[in-house]
C-alpha atoms as a PDB file:
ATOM      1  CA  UNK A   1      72.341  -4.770  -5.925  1.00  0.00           C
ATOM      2  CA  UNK A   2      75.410  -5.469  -8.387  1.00  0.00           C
ATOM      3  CA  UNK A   3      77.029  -2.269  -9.917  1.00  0.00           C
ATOM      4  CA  UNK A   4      77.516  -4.471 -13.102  1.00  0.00           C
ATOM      5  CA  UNK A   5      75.813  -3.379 -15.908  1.00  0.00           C
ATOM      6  CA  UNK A   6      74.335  -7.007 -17.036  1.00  0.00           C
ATOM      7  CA  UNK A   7      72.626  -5.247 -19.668  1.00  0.00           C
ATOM      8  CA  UNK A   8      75.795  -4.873 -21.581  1.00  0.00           C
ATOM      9  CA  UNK A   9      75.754  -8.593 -22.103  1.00  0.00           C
ATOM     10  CA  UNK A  10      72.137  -9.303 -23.764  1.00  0.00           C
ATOM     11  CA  UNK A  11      72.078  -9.398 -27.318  1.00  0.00           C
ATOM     12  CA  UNK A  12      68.996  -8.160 -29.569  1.00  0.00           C
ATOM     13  CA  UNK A  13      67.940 -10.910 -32.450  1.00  0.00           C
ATOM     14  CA  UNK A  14      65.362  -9.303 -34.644  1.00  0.00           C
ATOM     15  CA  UNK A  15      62.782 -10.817 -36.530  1.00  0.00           C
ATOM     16  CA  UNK A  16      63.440 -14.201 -34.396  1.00  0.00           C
ATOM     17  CA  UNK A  17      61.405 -16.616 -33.754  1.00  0.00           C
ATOM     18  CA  UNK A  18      59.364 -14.659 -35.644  1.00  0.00           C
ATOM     19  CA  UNK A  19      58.936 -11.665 -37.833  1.00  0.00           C
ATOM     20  CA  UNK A  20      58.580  -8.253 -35.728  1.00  0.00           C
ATOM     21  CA  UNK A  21      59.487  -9.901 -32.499  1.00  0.00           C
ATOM     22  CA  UNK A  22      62.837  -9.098 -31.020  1.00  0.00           C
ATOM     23  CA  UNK A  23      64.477 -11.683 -28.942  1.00  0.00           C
ATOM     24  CA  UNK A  24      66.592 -11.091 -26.094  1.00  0.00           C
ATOM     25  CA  UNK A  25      69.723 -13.151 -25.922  1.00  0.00           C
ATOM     26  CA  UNK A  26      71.126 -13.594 -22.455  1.00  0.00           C
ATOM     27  CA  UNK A  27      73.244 -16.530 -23.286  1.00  0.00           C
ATOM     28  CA  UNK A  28      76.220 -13.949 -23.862  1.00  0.00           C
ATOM     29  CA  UNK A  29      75.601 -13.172 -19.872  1.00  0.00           C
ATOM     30  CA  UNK A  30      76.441 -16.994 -18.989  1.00  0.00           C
ATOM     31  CA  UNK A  31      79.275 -17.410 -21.299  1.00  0.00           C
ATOM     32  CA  UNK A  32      81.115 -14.491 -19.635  1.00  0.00           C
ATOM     33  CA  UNK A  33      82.732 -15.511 -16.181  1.00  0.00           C
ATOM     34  CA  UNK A  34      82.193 -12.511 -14.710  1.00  0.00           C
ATOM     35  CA  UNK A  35      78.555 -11.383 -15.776  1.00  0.00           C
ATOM     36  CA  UNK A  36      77.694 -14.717 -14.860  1.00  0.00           C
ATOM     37  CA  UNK A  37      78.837 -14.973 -11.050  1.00  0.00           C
ATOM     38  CA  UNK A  38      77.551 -11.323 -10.971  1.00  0.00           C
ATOM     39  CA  UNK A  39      74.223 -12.179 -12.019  1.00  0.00           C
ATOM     40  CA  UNK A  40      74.121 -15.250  -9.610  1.00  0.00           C
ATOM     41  CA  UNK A  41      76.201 -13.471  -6.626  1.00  0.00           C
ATOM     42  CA  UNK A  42      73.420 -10.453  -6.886  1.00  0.00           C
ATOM     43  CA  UNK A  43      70.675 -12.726  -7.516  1.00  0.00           C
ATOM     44  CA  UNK A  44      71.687 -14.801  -4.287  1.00  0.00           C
ATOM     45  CA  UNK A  45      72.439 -11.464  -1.866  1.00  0.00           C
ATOM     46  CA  UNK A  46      69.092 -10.311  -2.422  1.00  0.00           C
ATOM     47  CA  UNK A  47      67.904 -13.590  -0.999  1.00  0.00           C
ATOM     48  CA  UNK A  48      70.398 -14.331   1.610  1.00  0.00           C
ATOM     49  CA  UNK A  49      68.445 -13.396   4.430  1.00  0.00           C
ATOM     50  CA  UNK A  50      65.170 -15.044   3.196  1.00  0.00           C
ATOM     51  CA  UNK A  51      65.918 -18.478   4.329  1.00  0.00           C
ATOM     52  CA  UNK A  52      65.511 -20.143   1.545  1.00  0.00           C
ATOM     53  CA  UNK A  53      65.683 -23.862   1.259  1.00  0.00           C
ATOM     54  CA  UNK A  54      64.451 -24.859  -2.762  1.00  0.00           C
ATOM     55  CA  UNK A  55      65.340 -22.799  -5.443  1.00  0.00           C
ATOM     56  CA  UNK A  56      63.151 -24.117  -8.606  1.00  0.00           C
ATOM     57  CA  UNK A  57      64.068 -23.395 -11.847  1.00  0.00           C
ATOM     58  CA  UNK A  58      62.363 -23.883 -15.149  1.00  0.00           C
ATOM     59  CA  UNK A  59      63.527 -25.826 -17.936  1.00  0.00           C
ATOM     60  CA  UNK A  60      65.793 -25.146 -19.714  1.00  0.00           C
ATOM     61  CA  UNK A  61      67.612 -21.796 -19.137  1.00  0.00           C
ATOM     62  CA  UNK A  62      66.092 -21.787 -15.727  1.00  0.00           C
ATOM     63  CA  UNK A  63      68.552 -24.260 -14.597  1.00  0.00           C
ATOM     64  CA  UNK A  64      71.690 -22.513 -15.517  1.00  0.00           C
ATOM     65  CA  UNK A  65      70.890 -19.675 -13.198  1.00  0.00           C
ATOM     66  CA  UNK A  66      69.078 -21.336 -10.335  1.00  0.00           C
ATOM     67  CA  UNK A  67      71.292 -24.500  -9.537  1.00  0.00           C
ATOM     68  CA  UNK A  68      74.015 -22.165  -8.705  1.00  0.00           C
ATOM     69  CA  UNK A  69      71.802 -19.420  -6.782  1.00  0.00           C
ATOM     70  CA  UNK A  70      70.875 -22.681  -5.256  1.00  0.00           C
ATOM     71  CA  UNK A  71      74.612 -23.364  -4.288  1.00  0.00           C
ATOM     72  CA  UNK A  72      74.753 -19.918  -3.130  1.00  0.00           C
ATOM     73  CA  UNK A  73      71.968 -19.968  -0.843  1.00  0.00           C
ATOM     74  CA  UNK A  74      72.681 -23.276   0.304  1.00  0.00           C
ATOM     75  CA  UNK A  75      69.986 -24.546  -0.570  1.00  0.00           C
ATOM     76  CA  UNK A  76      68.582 -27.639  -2.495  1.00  0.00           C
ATOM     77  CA  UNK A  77      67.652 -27.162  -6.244  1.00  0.00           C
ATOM     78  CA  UNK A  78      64.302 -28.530  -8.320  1.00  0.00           C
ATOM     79  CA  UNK A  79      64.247 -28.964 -11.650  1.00  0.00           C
ATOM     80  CA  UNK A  80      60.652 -28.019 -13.469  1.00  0.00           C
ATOM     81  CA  UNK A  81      60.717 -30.357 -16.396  1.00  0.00           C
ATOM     82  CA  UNK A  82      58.731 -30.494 -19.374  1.00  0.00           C
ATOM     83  CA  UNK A  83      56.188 -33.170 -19.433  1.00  0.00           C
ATOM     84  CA  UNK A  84      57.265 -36.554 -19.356  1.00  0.00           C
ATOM     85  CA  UNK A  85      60.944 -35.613 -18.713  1.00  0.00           C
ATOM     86  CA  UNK A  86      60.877 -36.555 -14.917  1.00  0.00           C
ATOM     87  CA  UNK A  87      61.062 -40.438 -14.360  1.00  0.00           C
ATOM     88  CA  UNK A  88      58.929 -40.025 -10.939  1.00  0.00           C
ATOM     89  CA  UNK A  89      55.398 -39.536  -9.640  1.00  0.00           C
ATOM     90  CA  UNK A  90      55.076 -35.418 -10.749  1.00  0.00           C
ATOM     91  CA  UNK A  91      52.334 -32.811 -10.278  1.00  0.00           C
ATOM     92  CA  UNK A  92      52.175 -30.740 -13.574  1.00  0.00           C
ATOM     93  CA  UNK A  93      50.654 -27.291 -14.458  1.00  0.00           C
ATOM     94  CA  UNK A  94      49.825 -25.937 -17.572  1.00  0.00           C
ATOM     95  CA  UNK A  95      50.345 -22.459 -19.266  1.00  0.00           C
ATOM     96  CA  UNK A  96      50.334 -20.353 -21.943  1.00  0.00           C
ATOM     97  CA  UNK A  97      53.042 -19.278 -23.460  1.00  0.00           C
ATOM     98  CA  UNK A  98      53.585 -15.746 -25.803  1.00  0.00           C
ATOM     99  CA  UNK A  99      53.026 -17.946 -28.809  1.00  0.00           C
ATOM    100  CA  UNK A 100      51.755 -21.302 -26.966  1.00  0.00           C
ATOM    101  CA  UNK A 101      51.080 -23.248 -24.561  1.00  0.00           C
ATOM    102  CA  UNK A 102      53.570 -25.718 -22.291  1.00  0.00           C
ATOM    103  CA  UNK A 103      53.650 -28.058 -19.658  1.00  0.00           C
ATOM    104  CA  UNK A 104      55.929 -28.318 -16.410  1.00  0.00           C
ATOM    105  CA  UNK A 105      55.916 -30.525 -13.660  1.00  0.00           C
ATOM    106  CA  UNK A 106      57.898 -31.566 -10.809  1.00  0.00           C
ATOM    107  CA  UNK A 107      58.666 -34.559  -8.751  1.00  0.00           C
ATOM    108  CA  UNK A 108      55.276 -34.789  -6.288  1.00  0.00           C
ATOM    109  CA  UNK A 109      58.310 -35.293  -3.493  1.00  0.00           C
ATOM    110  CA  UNK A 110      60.224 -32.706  -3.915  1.00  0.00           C
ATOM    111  CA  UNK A 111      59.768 -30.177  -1.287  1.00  0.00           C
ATOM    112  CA  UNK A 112      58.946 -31.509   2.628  1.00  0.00           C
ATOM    113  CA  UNK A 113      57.316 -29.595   5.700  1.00  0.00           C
ATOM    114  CA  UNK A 114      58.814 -26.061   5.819  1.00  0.00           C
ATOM    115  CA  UNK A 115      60.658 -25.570   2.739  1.00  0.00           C
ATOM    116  CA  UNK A 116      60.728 -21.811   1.524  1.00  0.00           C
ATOM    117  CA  UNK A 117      60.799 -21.488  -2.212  1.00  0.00           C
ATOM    118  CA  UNK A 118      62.384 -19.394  -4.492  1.00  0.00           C
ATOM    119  CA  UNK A 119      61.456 -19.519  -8.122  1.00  0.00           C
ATOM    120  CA  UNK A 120      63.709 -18.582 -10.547  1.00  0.00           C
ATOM    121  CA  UNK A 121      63.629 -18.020 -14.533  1.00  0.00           C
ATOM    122  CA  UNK A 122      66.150 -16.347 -16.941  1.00  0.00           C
ATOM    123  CA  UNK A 123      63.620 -14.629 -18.564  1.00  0.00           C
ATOM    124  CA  UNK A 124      60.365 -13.490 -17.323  1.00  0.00           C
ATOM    125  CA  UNK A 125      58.026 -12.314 -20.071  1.00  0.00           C
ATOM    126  CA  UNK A 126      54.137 -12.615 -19.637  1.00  0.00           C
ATOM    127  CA  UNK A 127      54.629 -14.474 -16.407  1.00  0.00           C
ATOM    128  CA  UNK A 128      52.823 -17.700 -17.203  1.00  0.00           C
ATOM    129  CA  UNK A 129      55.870 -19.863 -16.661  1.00  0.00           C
ATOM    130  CA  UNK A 130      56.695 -18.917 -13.186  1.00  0.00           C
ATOM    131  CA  UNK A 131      53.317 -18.567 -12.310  1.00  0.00           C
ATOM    132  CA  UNK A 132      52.704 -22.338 -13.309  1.00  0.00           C
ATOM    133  CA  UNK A 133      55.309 -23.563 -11.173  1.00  0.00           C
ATOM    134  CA  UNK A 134      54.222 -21.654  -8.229  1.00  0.00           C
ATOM    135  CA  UNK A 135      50.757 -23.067  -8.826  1.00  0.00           C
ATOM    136  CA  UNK A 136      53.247 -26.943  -8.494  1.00  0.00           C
ATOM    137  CA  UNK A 137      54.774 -25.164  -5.100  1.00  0.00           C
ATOM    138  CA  UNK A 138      51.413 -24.413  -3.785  1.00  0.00           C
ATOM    139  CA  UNK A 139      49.788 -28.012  -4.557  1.00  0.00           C
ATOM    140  CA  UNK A 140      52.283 -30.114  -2.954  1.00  0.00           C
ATOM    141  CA  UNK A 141      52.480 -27.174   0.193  1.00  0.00           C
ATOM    142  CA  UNK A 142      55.616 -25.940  -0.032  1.00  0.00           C
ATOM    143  CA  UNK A 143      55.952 -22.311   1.420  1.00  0.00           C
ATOM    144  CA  UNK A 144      56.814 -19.499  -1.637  1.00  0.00           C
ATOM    145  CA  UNK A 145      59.370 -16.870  -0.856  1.00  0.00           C
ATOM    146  CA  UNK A 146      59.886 -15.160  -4.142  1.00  0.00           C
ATOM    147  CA  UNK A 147      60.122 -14.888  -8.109  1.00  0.00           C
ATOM    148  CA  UNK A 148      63.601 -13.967  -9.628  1.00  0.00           C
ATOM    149  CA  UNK A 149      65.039 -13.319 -12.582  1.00  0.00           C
ATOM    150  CA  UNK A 150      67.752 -11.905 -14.765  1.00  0.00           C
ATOM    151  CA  UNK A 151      65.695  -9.762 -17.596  1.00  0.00           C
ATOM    152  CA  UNK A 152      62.219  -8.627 -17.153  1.00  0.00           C
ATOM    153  CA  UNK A 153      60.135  -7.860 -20.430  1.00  0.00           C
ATOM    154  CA  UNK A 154      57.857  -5.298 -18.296  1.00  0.00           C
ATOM    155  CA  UNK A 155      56.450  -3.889 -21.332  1.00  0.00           C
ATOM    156  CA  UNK A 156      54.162  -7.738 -20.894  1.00  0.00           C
ATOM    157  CA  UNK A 157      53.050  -6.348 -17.898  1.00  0.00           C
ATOM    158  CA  UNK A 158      54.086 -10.443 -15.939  1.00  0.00           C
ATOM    159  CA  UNK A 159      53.857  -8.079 -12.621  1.00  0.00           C
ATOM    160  CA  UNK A 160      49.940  -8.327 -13.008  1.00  0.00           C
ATOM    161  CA  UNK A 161      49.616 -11.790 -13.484  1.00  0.00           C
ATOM    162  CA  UNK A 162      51.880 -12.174 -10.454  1.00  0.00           C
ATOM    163  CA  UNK A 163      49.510  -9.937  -8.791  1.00  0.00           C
ATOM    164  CA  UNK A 164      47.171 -12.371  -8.809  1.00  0.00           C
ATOM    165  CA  UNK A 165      48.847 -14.618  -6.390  1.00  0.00           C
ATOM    166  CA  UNK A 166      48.904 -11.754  -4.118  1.00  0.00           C
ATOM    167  CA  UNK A 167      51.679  -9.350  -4.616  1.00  0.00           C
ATOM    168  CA  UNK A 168      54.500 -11.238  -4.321  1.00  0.00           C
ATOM    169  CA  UNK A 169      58.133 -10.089  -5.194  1.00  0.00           C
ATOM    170  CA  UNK A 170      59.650  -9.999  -8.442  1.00  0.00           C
ATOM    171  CA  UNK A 171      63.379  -9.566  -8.370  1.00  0.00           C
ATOM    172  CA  UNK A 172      64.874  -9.103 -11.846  1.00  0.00           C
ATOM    173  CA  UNK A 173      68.592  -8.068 -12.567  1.00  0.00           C
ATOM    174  CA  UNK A 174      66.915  -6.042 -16.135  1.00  0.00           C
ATOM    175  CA  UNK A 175      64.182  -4.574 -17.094  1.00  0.00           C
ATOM    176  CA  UNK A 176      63.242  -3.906 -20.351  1.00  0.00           C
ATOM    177  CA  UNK A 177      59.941  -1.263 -20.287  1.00  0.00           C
END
């Protein structure tokens, strides 16, 4: 794990989107050259040995940190869109969201025989997002290696919704309890 302290670089916004909520700005992280190859460089390492092939990340923010874990990894990177954003045949999941509810999907072609997956989010909160795409990574058979992420709002508890699908890993570079 990176001796960088990425926590240095998130940014509280009070009252936003809404009153008594307190948002977590990690955009800070990516605008700073060296938190952000941290975050990816310790987000990768923990992964290196997993032989990953797919990194999927989740629109929007998602993107920024998993195409270049992706890079990292050498491996290939999947975009999960919002609905109607993908000009392909797609599988799509629902979810709820801590104020609402959303729609991914991803190209129904996007992983073949063997692919290990990591999914990868900047932000974990309840868990629904990530846990909607690996619902996608199930359907079309893809094999799931792990959920990632740079800041973990624990106090949601998104580790028991992850439960669900059996236990698997959570990597997160923060964690907020």
């Amino acid at each position: 794990m990176s001796d960088f302290d990425f926590s240095k670089l998130i940014i509280d916004i009070p009252d936003y989107p809404k009153p008594g909520v307190v948002f977590k700005d990690i955009t800070p992280l990516f605008d700073n050259a060296e938190g952000f190859k941290a975050a990816v460089d310790a987000i990768a390492d923990h992964y290196r040995d997993s032989h990953i092939t797919k990194v999927v990340g989740a629109e929007a923010r998602g993107f920024i940190i998993g195409a270049p874990v992706a890079v990292a990894l050498g491996a290939g990177f999947v975009p999960a869109r919002k609905a109607g954003k993908l000009p392909r045949e797609t599988v799509s999941q629902s979810y709820e969201l801590e104020y609402s509810t959303d729609t991914l999907e991803i190209h129904s072609d996007a992983f073949a025989p063997g692919d290990r997956v990591l999914i990868l989010d900047d932000l974990i909160a309840t868990g629904g997002t990530i846990h909607a795409v690996k619902q996608m990574v199930d359907k079309l058979g893809a094999e799931f290696a792990g959920y990632a992420c740079v800041l973990e709002l624990a106090f949601l508890n998104p580790r028991k919704k992850l439960d669900k699908d059996g236990g698997e890993e959570l990597f997160s570079l923060i964690k907020v309890e």
